[in-house]
C-alpha atoms as a PDB file:
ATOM      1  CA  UNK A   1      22.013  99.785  82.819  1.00  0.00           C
ATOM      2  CA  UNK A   2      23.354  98.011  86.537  1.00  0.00           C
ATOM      3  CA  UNK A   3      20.365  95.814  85.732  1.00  0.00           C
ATOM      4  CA  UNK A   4      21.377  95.184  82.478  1.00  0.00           C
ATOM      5  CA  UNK A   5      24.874  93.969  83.344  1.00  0.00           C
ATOM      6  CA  UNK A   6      23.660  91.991  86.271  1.00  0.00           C
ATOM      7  CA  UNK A   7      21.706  90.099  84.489  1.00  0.00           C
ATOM      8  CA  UNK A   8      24.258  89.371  82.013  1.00  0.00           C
ATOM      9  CA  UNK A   9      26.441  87.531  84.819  1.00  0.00           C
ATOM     10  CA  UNK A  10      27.400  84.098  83.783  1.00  0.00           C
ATOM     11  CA  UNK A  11      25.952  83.670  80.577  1.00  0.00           C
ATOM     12  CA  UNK A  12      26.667  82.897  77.138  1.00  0.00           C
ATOM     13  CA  UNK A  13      25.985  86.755  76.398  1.00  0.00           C
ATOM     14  CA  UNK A  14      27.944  87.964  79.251  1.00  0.00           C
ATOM     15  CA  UNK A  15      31.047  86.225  78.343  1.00  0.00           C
ATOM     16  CA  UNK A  16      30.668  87.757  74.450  1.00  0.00           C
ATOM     17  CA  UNK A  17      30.194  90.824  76.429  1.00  0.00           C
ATOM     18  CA  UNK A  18      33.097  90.349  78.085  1.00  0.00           C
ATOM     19  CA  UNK A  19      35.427  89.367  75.128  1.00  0.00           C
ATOM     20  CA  UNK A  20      34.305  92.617  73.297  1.00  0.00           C
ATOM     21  CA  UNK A  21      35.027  94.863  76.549  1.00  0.00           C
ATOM     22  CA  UNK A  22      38.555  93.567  77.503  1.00  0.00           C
ATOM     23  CA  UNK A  23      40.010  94.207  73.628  1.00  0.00           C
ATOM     24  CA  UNK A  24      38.268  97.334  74.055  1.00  0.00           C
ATOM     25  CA  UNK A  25      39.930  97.938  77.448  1.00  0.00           C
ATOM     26  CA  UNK A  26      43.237  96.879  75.704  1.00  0.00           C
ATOM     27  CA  UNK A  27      43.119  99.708  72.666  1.00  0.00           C
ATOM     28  CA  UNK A  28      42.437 102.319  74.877  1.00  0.00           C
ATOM     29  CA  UNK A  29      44.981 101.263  78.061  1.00  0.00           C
ATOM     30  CA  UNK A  30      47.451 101.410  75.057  1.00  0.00           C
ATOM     31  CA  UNK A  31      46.455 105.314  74.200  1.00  0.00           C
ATOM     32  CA  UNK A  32      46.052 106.019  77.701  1.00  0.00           C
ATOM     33  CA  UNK A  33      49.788 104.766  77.988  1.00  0.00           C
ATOM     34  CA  UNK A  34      51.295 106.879  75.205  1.00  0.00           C
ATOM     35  CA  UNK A  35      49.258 109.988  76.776  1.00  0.00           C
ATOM     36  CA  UNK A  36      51.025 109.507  79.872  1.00  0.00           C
ATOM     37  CA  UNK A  37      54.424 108.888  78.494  1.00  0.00           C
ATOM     38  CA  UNK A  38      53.881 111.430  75.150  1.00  0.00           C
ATOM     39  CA  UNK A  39      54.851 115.113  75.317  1.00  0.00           C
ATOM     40  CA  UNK A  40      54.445 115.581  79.088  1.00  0.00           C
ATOM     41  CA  UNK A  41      56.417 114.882  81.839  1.00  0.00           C
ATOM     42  CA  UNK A  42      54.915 111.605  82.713  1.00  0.00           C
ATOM     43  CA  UNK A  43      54.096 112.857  86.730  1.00  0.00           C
ATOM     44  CA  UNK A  44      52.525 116.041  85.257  1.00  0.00           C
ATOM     45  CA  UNK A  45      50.351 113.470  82.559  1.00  0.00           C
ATOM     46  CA  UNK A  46      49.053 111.532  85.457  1.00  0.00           C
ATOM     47  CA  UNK A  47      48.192 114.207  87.588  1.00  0.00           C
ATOM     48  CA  UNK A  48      46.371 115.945  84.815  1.00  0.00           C
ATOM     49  CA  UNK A  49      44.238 112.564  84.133  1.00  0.00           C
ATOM     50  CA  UNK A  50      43.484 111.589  87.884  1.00  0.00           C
ATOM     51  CA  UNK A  51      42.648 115.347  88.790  1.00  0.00           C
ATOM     52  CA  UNK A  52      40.351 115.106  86.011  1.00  0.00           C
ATOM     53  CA  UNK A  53      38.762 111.772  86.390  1.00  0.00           C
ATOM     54  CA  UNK A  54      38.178 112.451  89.624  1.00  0.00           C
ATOM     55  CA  UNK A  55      36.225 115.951  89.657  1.00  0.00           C
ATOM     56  CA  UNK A  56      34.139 114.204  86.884  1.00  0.00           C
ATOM     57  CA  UNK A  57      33.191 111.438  88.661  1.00  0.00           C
ATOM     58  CA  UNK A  58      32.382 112.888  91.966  1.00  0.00           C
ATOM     59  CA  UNK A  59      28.747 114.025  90.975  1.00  0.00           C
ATOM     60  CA  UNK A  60      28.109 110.763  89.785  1.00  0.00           C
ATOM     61  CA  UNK A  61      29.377 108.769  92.785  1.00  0.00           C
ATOM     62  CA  UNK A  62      27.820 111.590  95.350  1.00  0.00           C
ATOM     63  CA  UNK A  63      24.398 112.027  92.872  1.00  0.00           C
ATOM     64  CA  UNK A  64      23.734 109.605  90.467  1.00  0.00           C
ATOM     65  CA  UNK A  65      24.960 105.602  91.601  1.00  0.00           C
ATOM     66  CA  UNK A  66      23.643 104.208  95.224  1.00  0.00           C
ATOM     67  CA  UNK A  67      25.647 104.882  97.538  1.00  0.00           C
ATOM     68  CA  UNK A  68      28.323 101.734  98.482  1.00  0.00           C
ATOM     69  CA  UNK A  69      28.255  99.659 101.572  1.00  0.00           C
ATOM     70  CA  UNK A  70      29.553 100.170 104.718  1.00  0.00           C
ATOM     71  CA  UNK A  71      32.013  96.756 103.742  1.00  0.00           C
ATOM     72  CA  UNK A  72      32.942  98.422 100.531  1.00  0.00           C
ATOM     73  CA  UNK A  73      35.007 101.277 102.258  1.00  0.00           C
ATOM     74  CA  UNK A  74      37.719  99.101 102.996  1.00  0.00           C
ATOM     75  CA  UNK A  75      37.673  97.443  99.920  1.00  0.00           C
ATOM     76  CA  UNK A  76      38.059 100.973  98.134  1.00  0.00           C
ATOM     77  CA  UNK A  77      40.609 102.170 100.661  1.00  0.00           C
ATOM     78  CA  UNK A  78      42.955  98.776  99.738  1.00  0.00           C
ATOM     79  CA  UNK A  79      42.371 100.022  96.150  1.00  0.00           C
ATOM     80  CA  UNK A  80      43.706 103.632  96.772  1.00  0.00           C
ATOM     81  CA  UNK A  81      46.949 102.116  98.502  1.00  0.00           C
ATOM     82  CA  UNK A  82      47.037  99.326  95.379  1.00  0.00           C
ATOM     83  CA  UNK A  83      46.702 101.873  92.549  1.00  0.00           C
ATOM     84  CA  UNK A  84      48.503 104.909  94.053  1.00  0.00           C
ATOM     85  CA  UNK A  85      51.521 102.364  94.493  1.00  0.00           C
ATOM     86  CA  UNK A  86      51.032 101.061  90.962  1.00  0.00           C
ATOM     87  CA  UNK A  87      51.371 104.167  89.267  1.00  0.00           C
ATOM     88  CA  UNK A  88      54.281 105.957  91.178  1.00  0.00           C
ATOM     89  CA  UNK A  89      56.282 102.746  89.786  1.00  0.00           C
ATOM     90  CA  UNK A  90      54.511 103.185  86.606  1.00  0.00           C
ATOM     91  CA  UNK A  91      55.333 106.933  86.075  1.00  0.00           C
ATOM     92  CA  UNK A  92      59.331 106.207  87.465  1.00  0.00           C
ATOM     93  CA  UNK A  93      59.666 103.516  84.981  1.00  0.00           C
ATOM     94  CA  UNK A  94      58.501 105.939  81.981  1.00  0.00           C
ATOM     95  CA  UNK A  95      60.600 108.108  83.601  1.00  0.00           C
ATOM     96  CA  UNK A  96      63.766 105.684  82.979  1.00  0.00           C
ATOM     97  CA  UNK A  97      63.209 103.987  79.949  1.00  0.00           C
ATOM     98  CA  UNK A  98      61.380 103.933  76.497  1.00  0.00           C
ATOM     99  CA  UNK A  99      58.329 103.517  76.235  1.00  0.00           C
ATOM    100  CA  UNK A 100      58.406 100.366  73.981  1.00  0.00           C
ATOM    101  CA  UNK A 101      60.465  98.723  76.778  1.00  0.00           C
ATOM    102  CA  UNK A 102      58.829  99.247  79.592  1.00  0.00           C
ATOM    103  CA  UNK A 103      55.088  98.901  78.319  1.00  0.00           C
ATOM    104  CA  UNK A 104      55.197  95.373  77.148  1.00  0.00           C
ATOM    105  CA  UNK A 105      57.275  94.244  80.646  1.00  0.00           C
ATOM    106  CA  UNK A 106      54.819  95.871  82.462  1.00  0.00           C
ATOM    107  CA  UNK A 107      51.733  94.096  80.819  1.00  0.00           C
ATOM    108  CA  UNK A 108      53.415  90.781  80.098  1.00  0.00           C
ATOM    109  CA  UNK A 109      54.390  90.328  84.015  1.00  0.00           C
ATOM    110  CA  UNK A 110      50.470  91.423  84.958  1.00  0.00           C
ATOM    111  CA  UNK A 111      48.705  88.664  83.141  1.00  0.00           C
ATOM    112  CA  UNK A 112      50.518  85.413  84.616  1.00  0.00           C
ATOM    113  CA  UNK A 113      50.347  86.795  88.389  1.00  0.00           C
ATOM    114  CA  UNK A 114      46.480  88.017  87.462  1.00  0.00           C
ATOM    115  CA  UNK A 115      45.676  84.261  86.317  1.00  0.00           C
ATOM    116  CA  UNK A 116      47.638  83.291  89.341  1.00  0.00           C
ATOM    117  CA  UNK A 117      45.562  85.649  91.936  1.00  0.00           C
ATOM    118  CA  UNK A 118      42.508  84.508  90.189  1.00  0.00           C
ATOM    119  CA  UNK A 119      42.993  80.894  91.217  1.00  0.00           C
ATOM    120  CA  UNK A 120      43.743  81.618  94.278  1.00  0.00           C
ATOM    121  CA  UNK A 121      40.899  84.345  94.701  1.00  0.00           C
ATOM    122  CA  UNK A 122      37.907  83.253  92.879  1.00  0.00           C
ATOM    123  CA  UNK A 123      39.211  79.631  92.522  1.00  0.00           C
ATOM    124  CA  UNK A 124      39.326  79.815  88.534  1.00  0.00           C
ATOM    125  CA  UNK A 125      41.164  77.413  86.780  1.00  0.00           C
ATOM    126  CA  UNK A 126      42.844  77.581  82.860  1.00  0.00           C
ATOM    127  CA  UNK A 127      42.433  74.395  80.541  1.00  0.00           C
ATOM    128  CA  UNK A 128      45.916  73.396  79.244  1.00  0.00           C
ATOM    129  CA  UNK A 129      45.257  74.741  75.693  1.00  0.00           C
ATOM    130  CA  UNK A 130      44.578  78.308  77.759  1.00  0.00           C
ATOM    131  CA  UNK A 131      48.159  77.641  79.657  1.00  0.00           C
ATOM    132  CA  UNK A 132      49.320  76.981  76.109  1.00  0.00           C
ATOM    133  CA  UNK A 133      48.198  80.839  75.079  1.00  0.00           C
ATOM    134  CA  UNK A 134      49.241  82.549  78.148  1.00  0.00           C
ATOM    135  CA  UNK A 135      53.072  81.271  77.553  1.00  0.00           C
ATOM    136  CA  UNK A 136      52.471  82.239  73.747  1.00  0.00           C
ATOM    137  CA  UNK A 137      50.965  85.834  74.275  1.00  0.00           C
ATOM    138  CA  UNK A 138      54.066  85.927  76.748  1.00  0.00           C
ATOM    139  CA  UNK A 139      56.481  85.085  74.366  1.00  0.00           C
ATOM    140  CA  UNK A 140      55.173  87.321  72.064  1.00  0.00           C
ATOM    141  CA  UNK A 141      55.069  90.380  74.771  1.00  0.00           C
ATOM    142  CA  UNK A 142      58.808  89.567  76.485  1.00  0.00           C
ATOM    143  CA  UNK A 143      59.978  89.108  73.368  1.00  0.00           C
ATOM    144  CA  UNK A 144      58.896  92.555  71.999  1.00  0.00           C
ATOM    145  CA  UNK A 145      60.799  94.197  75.052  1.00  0.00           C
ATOM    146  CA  UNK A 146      63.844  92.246  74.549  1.00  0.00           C
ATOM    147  CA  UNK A 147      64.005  93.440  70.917  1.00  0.00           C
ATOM    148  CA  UNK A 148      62.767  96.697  71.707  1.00  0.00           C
ATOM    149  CA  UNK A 149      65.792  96.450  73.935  1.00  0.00           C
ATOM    150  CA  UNK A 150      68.217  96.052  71.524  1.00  0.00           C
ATOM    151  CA  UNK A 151      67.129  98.628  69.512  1.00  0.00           C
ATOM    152  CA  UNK A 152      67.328 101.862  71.798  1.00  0.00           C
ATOM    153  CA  UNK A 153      70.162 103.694  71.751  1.00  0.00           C
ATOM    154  CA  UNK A 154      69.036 106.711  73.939  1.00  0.00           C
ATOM    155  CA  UNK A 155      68.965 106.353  77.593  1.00  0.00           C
ATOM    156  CA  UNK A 156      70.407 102.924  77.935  1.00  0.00           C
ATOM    157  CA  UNK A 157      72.299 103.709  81.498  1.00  0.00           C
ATOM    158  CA  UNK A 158      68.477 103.785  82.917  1.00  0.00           C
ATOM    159  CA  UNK A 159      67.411 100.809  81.340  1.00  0.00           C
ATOM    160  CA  UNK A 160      68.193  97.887  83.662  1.00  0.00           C
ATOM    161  CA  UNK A 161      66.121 100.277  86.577  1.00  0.00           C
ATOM    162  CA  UNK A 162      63.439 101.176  84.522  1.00  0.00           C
ATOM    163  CA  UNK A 163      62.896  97.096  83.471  1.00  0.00           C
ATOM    164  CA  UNK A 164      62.995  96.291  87.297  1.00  0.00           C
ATOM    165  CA  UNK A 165      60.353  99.151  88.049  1.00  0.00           C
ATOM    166  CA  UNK A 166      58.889  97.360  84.844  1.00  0.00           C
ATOM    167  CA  UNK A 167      58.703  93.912  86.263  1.00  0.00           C
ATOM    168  CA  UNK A 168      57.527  95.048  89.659  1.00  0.00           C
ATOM    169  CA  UNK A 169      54.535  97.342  88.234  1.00  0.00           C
ATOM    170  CA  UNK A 170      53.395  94.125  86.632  1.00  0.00           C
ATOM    171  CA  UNK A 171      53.180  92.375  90.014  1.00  0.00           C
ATOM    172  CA  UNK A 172      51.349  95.362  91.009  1.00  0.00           C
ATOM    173  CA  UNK A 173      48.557  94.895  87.861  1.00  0.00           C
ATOM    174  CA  UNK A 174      48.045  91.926  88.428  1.00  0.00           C
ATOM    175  CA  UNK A 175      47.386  92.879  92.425  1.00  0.00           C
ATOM    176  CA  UNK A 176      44.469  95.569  91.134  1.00  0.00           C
ATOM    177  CA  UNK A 177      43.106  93.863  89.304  1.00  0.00           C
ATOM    178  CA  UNK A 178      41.909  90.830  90.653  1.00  0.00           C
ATOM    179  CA  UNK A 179      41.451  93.278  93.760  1.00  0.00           C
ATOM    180  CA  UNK A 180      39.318  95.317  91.717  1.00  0.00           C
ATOM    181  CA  UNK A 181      37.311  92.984  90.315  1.00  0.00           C
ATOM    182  CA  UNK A 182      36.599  91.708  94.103  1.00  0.00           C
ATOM    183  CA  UNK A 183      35.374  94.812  94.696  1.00  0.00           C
ATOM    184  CA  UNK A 184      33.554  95.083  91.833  1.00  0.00           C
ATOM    185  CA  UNK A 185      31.828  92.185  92.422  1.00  0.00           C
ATOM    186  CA  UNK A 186      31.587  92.792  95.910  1.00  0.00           C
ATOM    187  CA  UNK A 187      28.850  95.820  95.473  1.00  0.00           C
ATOM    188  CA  UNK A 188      25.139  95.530  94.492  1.00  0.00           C
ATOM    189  CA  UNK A 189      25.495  98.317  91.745  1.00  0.00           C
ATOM    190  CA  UNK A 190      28.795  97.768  89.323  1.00  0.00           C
ATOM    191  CA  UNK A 191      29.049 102.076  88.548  1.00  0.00           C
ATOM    192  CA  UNK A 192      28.970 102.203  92.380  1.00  0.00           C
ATOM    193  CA  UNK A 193      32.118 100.480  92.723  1.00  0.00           C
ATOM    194  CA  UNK A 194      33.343 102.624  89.288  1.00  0.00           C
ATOM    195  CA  UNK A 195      32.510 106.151  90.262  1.00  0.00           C
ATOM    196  CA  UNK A 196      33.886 106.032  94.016  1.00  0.00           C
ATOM    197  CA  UNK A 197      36.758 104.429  92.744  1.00  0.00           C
ATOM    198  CA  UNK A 198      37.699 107.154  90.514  1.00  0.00           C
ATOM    199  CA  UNK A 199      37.005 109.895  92.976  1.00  0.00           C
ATOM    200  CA  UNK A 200      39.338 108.284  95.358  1.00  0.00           C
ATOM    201  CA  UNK A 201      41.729 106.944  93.250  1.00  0.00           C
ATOM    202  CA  UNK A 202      41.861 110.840  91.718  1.00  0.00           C
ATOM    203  CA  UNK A 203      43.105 112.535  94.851  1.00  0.00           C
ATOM    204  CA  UNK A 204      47.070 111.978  95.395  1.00  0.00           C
ATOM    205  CA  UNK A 205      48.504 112.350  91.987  1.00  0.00           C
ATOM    206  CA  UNK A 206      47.365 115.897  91.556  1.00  0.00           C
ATOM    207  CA  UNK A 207      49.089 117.068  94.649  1.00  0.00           C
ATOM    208  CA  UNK A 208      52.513 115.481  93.406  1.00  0.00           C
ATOM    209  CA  UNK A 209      52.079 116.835  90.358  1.00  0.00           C
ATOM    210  CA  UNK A 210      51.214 120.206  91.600  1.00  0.00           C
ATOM    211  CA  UNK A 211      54.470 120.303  93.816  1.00  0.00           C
ATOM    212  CA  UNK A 212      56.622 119.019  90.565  1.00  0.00           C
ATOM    213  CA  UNK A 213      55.481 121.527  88.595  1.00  0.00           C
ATOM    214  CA  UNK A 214      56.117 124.420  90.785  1.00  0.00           C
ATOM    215  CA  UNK A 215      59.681 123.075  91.165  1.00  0.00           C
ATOM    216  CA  UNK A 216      60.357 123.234  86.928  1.00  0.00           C
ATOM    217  CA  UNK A 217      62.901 125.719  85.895  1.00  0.00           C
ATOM    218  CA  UNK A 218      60.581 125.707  82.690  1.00  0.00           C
ATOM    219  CA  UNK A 219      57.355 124.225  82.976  1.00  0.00           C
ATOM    220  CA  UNK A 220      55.229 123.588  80.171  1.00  0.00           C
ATOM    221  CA  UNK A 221      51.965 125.488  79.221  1.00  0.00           C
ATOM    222  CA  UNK A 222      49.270 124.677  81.509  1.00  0.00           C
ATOM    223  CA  UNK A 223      46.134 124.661  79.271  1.00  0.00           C
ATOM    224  CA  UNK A 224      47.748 121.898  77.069  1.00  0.00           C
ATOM    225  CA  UNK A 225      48.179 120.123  79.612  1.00  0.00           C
ATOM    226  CA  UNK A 226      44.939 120.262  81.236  1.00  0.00           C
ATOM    227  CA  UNK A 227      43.597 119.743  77.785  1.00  0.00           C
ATOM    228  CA  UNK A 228      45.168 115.983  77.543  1.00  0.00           C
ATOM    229  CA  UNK A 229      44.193 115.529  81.316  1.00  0.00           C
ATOM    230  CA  UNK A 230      40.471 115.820  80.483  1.00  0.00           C
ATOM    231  CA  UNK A 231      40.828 113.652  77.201  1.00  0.00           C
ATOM    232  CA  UNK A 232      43.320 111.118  79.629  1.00  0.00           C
ATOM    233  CA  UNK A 233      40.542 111.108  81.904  1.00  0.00           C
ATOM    234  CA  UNK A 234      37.493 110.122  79.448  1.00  0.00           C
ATOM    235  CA  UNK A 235      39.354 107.466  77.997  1.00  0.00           C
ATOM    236  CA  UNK A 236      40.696 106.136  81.653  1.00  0.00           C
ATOM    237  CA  UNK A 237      36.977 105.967  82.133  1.00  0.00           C
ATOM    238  CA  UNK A 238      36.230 103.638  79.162  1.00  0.00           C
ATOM    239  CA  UNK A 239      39.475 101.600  79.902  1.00  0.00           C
ATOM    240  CA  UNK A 240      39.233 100.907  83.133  1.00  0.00           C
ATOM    241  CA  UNK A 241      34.970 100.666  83.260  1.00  0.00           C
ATOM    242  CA  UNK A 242      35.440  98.350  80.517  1.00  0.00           C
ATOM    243  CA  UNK A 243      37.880  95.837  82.084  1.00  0.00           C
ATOM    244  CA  UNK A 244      35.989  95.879  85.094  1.00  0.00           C
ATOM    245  CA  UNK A 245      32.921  95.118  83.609  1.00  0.00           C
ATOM    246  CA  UNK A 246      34.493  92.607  82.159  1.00  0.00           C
ATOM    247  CA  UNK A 247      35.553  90.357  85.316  1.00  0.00           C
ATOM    248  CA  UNK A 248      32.181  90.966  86.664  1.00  0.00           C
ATOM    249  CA  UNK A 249      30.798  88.895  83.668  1.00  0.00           C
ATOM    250  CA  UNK A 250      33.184  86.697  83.182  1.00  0.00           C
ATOM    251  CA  UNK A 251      36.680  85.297  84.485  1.00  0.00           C
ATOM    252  CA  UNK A 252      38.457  87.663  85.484  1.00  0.00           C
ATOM    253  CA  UNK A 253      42.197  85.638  84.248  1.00  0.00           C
ATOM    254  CA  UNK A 254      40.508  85.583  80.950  1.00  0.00           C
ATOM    255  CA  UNK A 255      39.873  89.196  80.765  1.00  0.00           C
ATOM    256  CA  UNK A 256      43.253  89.791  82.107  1.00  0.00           C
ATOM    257  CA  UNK A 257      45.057  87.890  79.377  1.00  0.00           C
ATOM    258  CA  UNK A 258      43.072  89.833  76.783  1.00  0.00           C
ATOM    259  CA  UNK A 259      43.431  93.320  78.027  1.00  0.00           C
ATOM    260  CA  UNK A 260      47.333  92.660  77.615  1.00  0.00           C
ATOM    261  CA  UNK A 261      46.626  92.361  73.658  1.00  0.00           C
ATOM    262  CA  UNK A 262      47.110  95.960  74.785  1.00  0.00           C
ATOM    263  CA  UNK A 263      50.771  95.610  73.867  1.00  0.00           C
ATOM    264  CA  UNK A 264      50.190  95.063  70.174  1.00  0.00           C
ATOM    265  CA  UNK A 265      48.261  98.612  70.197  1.00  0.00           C
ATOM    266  CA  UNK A 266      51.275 100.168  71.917  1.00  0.00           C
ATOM    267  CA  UNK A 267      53.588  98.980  69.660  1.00  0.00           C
ATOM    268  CA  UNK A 268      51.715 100.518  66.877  1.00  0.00           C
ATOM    269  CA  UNK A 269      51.322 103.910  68.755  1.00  0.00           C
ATOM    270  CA  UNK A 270      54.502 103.700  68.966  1.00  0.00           C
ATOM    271  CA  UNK A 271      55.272 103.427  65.733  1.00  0.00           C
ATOM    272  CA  UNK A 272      52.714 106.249  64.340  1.00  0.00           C
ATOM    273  CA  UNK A 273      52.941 108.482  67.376  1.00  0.00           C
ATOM    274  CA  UNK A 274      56.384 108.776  69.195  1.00  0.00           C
ATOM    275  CA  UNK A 275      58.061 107.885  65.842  1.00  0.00           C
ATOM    276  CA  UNK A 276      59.499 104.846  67.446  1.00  0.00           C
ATOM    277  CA  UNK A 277      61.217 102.056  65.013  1.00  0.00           C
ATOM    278  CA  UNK A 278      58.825  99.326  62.783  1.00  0.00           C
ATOM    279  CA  UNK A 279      60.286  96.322  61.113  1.00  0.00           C
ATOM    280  CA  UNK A 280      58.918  92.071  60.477  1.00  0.00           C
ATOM    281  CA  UNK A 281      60.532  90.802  63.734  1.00  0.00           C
ATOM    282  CA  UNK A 282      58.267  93.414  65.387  1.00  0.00           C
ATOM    283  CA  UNK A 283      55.410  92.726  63.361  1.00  0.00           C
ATOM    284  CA  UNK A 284      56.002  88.826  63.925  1.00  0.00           C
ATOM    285  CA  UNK A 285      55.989  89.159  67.709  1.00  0.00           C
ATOM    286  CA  UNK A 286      52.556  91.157  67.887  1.00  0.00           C
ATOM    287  CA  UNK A 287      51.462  88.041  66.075  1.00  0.00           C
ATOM    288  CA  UNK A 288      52.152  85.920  68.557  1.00  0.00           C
ATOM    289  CA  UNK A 289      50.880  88.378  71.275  1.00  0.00           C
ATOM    290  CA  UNK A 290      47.331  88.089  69.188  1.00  0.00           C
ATOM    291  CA  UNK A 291      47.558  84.290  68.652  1.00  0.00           C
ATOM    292  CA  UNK A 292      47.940  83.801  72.678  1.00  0.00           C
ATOM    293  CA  UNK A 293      45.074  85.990  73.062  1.00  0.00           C
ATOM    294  CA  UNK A 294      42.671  83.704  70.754  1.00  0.00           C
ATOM    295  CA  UNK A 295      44.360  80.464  71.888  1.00  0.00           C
ATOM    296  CA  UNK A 296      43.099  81.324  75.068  1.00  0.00           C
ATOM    297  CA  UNK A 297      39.654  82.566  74.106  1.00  0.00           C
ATOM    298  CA  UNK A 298      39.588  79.173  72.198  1.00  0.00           C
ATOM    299  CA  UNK A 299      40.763  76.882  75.133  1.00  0.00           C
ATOM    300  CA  UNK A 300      38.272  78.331  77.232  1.00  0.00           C
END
């Protein structure tokens, strides 16, 4: 299969490829999302997911993919720092605010900075009618929070710090992931790059979820929660491996932009899931997230 997706670099196919694996990468970062904000504490969620992404990948990255290049251990240890910072500011900001609120800041800072850090990177450049869909799809995403916003009544005190935890775990998306897809384009064998980062990038949240759990007055079943880790973990796989893919076959601001159709998903989780509010202001907005997204794919 690392044939098959080499081959498919920078071509016609590649880039369909690529289209079809970022809006698959966005539905599933948007369940992956609501798992880790949903009915456990959102430390003991990620611990449960990276605990279990990384004991499944390690007999695939020790076993099964060629083993990476001496230059890709830095590359994977700038990763660990990248991600491990990403997601205590990810799993503080759930901690502070609604889910509805801080998702769509989160993903609609990550996109601009990614096309941003992809210039400056890989020296990829947007047509205007592409600048044209990144402001729309950001329109559409800030202007989901800010009505999102309006609407919660619960927890408003620890708003303002969960949108600035919000605004700075976007930075820190777009940082992996034009990181990430440097280092996935850095390595011979793509699944290389996937399985060692997942073993690595599975070690630290465990531990601080281990120590938060012993220190709960009333912790909550562990088999449920284990349960969701393993399921957190399969579809972190299929999220992440997907995106990834998808800036090794095509621009990687492109792919960015796409994923964050993500918010639309999350919106409607949301609204079936965590019983969160609906209406035709919200409905209109997702619109506009979608019509950025195909602008984009058109002005390209």
């Amino acid at each position: 299969m690392s044939d098959w997706i080499v081959a498919l670099e920078g071509t016609e196919a590649g880039h369909r490829a690529a289209l079809i694996l970022a809006l698959t990468a966005a539905v599933l970062h948007a369940i992956f999302g609501a798992l880790q904000k949903g009915r456990f504490d959102p430390w003991l969620s990620r611990g449960a997911i990276d605990g279990s992404y990384a004991l499944i990948a390690a007999p695939f990255a020790f076993f099964v993919v060629p083993w990476p290049e001496p230059f890709m251990w830095p590359i994977f240890a700038a990763a660990y720092v990248i991600h491990t910072a990403y997601k205590l500011i990810q799993a503080q900001a759930y901690t502070k605010g609604a889910y509805t609120v801080v998702y769509p800041v989160v993903r609609g800072t990550g996109p601009l900075f990614t096309v941003i850090g992809a210039w400056l990177l890989f020296g990829e450049t947007f047509t205007w009618v592409q600048w044209l869909g990144v402001l729309t799809l950001l329109a559409g995403i800030y202007g989901l929070a800010l009505y999102n916003l309006r609407k919660i009544t619960v927890g408003r005190d620890t708003l303002p710090t969960a949108l600035g935890l919000a605004v700075l775990g976007g930075l820190f998306v777009a940082l992996y992931t034009t990181w990430d897809a440097y280092g996935i384009r850095a390595t011979a064998d793509p699944f290389t790059f996937l399985a060692w980062f997942f073993l690595i990038d599975g070690l630290t949240f465990p531990v601080i979820a281990g120590l938060r759990y012993r220190s709960m007055l009333s912790p909550p079943p562990l088999v449920p929660l284990l349960r969701m880790g393993v399921m957190g973990a399969f579809i972190a796989f299929a999220s992440f491996g997907s995106i990834m893919l998808a800036t090794r076959l095509d621009k990687v601001g492109e792919a960015a932009v796409l994923r964050e159709t993500s918010t639309v998903f999350a919106a409607l989780i949301g609204w079936v899931m965590l019983g969160e509010s609906t209406g035709p202001r919200r409905i209109a907005l997702m619109g506009l997230i979608a019509a950025g997204a195909v602008i984009v794919e058109i002005g390209g």
